[in-house]
N, C-alpha and C. Protein backbone atom coordinates (compact mmCIF):
# COMPACT_ATOMS: atom_id res chain seq x y z
N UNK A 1 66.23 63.91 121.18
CA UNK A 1 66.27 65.36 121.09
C UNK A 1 65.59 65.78 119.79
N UNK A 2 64.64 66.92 119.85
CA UNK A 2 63.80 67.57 118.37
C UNK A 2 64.62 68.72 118.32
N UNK A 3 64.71 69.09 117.06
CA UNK A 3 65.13 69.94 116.51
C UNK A 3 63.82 70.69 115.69
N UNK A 4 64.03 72.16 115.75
CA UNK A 4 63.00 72.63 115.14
C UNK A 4 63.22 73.93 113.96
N UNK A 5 62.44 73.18 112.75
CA UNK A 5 63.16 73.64 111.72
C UNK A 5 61.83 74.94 111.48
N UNK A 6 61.99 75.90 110.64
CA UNK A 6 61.19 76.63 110.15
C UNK A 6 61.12 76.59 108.62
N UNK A 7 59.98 76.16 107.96
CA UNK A 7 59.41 76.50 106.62
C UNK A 7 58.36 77.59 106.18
N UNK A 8 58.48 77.84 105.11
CA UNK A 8 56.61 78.24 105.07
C UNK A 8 56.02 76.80 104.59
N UNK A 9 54.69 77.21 104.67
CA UNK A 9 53.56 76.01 104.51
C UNK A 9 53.68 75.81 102.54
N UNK A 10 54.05 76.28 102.03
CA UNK A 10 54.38 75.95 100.82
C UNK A 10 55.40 75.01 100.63
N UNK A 11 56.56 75.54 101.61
CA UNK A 11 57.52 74.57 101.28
C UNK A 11 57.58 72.96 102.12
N UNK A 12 56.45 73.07 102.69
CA UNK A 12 56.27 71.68 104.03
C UNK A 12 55.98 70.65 103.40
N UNK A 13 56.21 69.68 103.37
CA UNK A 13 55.54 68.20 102.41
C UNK A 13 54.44 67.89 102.99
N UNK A 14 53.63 67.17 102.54
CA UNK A 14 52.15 66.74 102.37
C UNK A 14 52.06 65.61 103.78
N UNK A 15 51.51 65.76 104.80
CA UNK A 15 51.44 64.99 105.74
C UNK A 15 52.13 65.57 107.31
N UNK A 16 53.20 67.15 106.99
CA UNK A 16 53.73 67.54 107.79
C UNK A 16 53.22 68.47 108.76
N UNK A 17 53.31 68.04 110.14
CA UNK A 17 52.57 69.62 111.06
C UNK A 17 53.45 70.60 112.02
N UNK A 18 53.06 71.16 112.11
CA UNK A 18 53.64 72.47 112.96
C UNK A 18 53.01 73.42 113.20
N UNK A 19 53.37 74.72 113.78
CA UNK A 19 52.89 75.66 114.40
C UNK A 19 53.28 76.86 114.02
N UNK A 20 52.38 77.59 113.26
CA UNK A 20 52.35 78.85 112.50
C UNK A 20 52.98 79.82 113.66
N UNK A 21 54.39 80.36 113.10
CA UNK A 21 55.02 81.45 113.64
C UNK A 21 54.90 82.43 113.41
N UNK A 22 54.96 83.04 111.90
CA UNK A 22 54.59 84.39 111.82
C UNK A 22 53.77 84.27 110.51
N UNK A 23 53.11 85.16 109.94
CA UNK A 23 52.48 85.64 109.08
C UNK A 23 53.15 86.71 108.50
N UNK A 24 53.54 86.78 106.94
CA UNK A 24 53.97 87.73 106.68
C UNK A 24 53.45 88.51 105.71
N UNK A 25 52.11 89.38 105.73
CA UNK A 25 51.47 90.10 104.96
C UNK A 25 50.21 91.11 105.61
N UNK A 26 50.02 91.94 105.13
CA UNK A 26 49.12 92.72 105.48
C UNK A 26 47.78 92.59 106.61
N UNK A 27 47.09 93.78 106.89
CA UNK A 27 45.71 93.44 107.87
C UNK A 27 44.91 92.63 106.95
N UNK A 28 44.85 93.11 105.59
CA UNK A 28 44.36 92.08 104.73
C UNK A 28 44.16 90.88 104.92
N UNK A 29 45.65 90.54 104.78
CA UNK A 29 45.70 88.61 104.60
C UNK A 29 45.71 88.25 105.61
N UNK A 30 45.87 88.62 107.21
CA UNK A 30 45.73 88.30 108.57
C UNK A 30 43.92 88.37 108.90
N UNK A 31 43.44 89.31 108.37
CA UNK A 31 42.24 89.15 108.71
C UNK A 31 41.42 87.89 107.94
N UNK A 32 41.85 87.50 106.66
CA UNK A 32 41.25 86.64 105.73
C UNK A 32 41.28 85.77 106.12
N UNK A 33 43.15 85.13 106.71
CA UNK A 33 43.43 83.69 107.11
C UNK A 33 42.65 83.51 108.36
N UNK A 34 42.63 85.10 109.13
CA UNK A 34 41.89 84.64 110.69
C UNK A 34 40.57 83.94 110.60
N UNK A 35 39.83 84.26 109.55
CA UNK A 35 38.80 84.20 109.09
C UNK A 35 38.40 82.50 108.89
N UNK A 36 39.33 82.24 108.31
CA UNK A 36 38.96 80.23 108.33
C UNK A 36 40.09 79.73 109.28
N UNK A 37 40.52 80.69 110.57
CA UNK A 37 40.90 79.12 111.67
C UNK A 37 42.41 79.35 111.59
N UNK A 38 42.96 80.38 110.40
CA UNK A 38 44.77 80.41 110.17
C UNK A 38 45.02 81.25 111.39
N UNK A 39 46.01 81.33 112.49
CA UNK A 39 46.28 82.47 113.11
C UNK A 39 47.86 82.25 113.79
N UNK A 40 48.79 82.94 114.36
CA UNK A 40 49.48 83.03 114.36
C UNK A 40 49.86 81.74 116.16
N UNK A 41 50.40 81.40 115.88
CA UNK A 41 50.22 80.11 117.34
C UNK A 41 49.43 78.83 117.16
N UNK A 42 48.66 79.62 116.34
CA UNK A 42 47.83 78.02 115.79
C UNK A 42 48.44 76.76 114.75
N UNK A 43 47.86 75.42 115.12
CA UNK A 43 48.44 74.14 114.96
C UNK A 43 48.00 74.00 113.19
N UNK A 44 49.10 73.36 112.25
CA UNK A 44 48.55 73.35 111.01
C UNK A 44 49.04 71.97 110.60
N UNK A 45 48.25 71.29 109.89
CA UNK A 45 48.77 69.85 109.09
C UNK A 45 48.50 70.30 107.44
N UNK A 46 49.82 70.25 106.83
CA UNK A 46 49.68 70.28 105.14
C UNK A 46 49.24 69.08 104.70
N UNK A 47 48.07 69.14 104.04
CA UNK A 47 47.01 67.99 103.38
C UNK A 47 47.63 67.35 102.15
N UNK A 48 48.09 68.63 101.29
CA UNK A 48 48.35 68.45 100.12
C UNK A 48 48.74 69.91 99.08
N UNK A 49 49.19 69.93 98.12
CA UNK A 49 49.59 70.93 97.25
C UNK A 49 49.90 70.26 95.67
N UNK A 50 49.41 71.12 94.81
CA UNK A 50 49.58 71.08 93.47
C UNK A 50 50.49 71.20 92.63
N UNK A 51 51.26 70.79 92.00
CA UNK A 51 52.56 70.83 90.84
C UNK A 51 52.47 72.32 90.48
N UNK A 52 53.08 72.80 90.47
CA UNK A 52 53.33 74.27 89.64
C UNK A 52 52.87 75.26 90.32
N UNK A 53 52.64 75.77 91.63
CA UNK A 53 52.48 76.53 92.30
C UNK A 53 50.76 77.00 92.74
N UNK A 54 50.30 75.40 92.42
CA UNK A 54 48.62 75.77 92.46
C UNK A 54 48.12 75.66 94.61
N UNK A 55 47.12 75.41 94.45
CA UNK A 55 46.12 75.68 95.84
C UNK A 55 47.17 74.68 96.92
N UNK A 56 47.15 75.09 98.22
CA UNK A 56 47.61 74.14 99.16
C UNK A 56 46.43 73.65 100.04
N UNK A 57 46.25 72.70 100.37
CA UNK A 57 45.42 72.06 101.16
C UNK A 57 45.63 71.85 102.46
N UNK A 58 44.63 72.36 103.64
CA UNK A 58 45.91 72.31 104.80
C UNK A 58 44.05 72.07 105.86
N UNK A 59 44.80 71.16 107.27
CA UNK A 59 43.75 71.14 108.14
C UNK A 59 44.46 72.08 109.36
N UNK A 60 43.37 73.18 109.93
CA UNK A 60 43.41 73.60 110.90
C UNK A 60 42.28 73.67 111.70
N UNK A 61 42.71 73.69 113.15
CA UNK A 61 41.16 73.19 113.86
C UNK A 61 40.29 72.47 113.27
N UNK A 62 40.59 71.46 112.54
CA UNK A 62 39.55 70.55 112.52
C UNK A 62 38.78 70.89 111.47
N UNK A 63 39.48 71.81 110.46
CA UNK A 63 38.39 72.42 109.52
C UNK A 63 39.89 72.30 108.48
N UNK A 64 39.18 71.35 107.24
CA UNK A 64 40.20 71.54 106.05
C UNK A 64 40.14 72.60 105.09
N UNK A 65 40.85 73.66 104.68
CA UNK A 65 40.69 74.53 104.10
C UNK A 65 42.04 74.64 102.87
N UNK A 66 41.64 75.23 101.83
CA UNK A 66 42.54 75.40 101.03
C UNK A 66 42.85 76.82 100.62
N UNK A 67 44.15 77.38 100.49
CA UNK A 67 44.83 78.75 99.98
C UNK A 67 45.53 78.40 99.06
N UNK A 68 46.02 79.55 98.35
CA UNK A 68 46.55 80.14 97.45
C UNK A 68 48.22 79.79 97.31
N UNK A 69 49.02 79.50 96.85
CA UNK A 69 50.38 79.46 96.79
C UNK A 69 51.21 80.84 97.32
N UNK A 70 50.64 81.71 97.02
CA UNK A 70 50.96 82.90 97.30
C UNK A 70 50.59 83.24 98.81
N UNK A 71 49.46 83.05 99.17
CA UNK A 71 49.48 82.95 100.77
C UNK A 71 50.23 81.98 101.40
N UNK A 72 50.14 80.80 101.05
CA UNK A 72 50.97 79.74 101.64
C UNK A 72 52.64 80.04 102.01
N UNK A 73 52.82 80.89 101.11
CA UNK A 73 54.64 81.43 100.82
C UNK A 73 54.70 81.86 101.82
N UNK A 74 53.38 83.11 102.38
CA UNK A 74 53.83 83.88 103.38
C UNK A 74 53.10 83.70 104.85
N UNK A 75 53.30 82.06 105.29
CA UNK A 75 53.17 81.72 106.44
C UNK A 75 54.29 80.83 106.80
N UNK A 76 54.59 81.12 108.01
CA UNK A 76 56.10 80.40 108.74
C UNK A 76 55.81 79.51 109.54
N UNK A 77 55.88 78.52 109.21
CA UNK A 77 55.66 77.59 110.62
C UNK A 77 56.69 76.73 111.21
N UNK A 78 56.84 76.58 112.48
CA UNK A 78 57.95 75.54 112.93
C UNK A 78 57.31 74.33 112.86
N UNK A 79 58.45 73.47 112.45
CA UNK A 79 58.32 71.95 112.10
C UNK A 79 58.92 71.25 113.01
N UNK A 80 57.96 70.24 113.50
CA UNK A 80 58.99 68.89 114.54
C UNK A 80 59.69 68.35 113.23
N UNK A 81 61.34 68.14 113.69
CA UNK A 81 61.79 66.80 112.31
C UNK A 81 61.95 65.66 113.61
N UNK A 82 61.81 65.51 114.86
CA UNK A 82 61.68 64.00 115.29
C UNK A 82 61.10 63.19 115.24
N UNK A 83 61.06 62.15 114.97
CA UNK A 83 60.19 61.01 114.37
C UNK A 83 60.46 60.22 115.22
């Protein structure tokens, strides 16, 4: 049985994937993230992230891209924890 947890992509550890639930910020930051591949239903793997609240590294569609800590905060994604 999976259980399915919700984080944002800030708080996900380095190697973890899931599926972006909501977005929580403006036409702004929805149009920006739409812009490199982020969208709301879409599949995300966290690459990596920086000590102290620097860039997150994340692959979507096949395209690795990096954001902001501050954007990262405000994306939700559900997490498989079954292993």
């Amino acid at each position: 049985m999976s259980q399915k947890v919700q984080l944002t992509l800030a708080q996900m550890r380095a190697g973890q994937s899931g599926t972006i639930v909501a977005i929580f910020g403006g036409r702004g930051l929805t149009r920006r993230l739409e812009a490199v591949g982020i969208r709301v239903g879409g599949k995300v793997t966290k690459i990596s992230s920086t000590l102290f609240r620097g860039p997150v590294t994340l692959r979507a569609n096949h395209t690795q891209v990096a954001i902001g800590y501050g954007m990262a905060n405000k994306i939700l994604v559900e997490v498989d924890t079954s292993s």
